[in-house]
Protein backbone atom coordinates (compact mmCIF):
# COMPACT_ATOMS: atom_id res chain seq x y z
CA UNK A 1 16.35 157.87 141.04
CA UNK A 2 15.74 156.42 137.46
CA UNK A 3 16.03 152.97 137.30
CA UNK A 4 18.64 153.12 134.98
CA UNK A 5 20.70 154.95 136.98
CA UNK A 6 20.52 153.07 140.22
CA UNK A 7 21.67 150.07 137.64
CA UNK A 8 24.29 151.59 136.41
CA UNK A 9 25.44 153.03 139.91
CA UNK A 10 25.41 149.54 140.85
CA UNK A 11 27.01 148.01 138.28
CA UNK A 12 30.04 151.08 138.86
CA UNK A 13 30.07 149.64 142.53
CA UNK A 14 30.49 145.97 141.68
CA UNK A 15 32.98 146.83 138.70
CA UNK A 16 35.30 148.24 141.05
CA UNK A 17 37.87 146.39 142.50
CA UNK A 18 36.63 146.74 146.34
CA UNK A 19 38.39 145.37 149.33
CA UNK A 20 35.55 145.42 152.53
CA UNK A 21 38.41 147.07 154.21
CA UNK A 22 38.83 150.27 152.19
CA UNK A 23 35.22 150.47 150.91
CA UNK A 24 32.98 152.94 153.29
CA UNK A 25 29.10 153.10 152.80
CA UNK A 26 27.03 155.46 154.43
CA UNK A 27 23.32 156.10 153.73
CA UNK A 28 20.85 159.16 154.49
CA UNK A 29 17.38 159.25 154.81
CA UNK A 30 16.24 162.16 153.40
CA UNK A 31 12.48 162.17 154.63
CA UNK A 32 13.96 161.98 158.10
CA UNK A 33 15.54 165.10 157.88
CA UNK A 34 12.35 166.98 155.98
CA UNK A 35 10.60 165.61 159.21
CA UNK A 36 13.39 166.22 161.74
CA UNK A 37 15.55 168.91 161.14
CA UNK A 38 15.40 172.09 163.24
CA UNK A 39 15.42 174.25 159.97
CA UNK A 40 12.32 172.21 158.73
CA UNK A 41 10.22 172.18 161.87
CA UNK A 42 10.37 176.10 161.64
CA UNK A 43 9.91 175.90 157.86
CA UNK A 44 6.68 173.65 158.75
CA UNK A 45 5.37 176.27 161.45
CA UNK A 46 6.04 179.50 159.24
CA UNK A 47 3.97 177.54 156.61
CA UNK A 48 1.46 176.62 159.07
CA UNK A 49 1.18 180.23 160.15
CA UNK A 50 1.10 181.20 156.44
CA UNK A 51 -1.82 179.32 155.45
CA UNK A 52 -3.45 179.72 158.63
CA UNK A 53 -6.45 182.03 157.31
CA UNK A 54 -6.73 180.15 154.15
CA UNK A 55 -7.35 176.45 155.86
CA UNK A 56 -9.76 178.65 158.58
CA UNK A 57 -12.04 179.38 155.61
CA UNK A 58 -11.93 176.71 153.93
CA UNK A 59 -13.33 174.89 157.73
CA UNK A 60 -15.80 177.45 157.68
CA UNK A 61 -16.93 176.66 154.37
CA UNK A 62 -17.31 172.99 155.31
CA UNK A 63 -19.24 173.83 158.48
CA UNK A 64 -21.83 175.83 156.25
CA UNK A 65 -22.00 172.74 153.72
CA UNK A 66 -22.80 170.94 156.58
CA UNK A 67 -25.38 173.13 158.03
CA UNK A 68 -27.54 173.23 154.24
CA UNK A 69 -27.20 169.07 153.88
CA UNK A 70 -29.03 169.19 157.43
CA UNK A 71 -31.25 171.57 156.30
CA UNK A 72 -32.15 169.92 152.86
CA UNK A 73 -32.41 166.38 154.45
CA UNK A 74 -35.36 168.22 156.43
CA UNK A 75 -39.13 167.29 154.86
CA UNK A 76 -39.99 171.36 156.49
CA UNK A 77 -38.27 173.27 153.77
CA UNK A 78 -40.95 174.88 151.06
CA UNK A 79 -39.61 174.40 147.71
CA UNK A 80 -38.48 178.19 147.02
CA UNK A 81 -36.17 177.34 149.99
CA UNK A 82 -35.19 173.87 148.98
CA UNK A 83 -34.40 175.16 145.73
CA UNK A 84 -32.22 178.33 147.35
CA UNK A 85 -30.32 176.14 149.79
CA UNK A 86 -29.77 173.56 146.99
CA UNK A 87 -28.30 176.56 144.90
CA UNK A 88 -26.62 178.10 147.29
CA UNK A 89 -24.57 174.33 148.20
CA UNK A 90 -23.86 173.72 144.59
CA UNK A 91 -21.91 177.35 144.54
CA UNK A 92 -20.53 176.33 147.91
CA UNK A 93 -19.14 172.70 146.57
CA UNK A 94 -17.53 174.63 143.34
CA UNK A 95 -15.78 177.27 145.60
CA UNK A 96 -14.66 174.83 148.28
CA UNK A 97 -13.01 173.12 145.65
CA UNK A 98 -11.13 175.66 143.88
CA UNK A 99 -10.02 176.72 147.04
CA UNK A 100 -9.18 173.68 148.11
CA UNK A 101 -7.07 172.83 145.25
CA UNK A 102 -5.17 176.64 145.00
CA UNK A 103 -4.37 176.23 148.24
CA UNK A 104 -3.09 172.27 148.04
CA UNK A 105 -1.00 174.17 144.90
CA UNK A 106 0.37 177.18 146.83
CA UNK A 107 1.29 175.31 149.95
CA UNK A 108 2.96 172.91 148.11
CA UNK A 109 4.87 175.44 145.95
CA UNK A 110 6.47 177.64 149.15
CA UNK A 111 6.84 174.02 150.82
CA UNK A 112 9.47 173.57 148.08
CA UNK A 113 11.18 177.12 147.74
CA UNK A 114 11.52 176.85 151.73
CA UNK A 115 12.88 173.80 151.14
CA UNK A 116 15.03 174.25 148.59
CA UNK A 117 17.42 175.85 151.20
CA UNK A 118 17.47 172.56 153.30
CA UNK A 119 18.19 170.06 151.00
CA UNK A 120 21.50 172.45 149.93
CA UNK A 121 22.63 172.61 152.79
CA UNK A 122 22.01 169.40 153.98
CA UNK A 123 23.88 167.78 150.60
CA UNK A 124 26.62 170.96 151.83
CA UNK A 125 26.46 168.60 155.04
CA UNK A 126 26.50 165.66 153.69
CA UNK A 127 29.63 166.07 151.51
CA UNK A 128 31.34 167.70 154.08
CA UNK A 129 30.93 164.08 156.65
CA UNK A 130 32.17 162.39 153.43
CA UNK A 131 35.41 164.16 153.11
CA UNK A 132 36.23 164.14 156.56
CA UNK A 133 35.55 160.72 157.05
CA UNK A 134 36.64 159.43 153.88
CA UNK A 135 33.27 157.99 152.49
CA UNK A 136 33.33 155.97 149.22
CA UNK A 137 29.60 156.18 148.67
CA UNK A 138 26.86 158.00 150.62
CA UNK A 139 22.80 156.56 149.45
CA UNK A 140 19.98 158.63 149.56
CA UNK A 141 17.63 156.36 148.37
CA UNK A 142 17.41 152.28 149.17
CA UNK A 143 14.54 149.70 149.25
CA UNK A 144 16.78 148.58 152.77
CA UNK A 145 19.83 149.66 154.97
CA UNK A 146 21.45 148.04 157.83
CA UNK A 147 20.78 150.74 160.82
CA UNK A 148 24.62 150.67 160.89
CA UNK A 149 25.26 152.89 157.23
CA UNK A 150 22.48 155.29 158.55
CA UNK A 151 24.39 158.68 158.81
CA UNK A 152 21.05 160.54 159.10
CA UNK A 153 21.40 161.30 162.94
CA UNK A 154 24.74 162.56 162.30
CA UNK A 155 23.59 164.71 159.71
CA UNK A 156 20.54 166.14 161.32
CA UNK A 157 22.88 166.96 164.52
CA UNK A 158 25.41 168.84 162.18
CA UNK A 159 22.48 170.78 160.78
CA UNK A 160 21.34 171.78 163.83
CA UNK A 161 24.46 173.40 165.10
């Protein structure tokens, strides 16, 4: 949140006329559910699954960088070979690293479409406890919360029914 915002949020809070008696505060933590969540551990696995082959060559890329450092830091290399293993690791170091940052990019783009899904319905979730239990003002986002405001257990159990 904008810092702005969570000023002016605050300011709405202490400009309303509040008794501690009718004023209910709850507070989610959203990380907790990206971590938690049934729907996110399979969302993590089918991700896992996805990307599978891609991180498996990208380890077998490192194991061959590996293999041509131990070979260059060798003295028994003639220099036609020196100069065709040092080649052939340049290449490898440019195409590890496009790969390497494609695949950061794509991971991290069908991380958030999966996840798109969660955070709707958990906010569906969310609203829902605040309705029924007649919440003033649910947080998402605080430098500290007393345990006691935390409605993220209740949450995750509601979105794993």
């Amino acid at each position: 949140m904008k810092a702005w915002k969570w000023w002016l949020a605050m300011l709405s809070v202490a400009a309303m006329p509040v008794h501690a008696a009718d004023f209910k505060l709850g507070y989610i933590n959203v990380e907790r559910i990206y971590r938690e969540a049934g729907a996110s551990i399979a969302i993590y696995k089918k991700l896992d699954k996805e990307f599978s082959d891609r991180r498996e060559e990208l380890k077998k890329m490192e194991t061959r960088a590996k293999d041509l450092e131990s070979q260059l830091g060798g003295n028994s290399l003639s220099q036609d070979d020196r100069k065709r293993f040092e080649r052939e690791y340049a290449s490898l170091d440019r195409d590890y690293r496009a790969k390497s940052r494609e695949l950061a990019e794509d991971y991290n783009q069908r991380r958030n479409e999966e996840f798109a899904g969660v955070t709707e319905r958990a906010n569906r979730v969310v609203k829902e406890i605040a309705q029924r239990e007649n919440y003033d003002l649910i947080l998402q986002d605080a430098v500290y919360i007393n345990p006691k405001f935390d409605l993220t257990p209740q949450v995750l159990k509601e979105l794993d029914k």
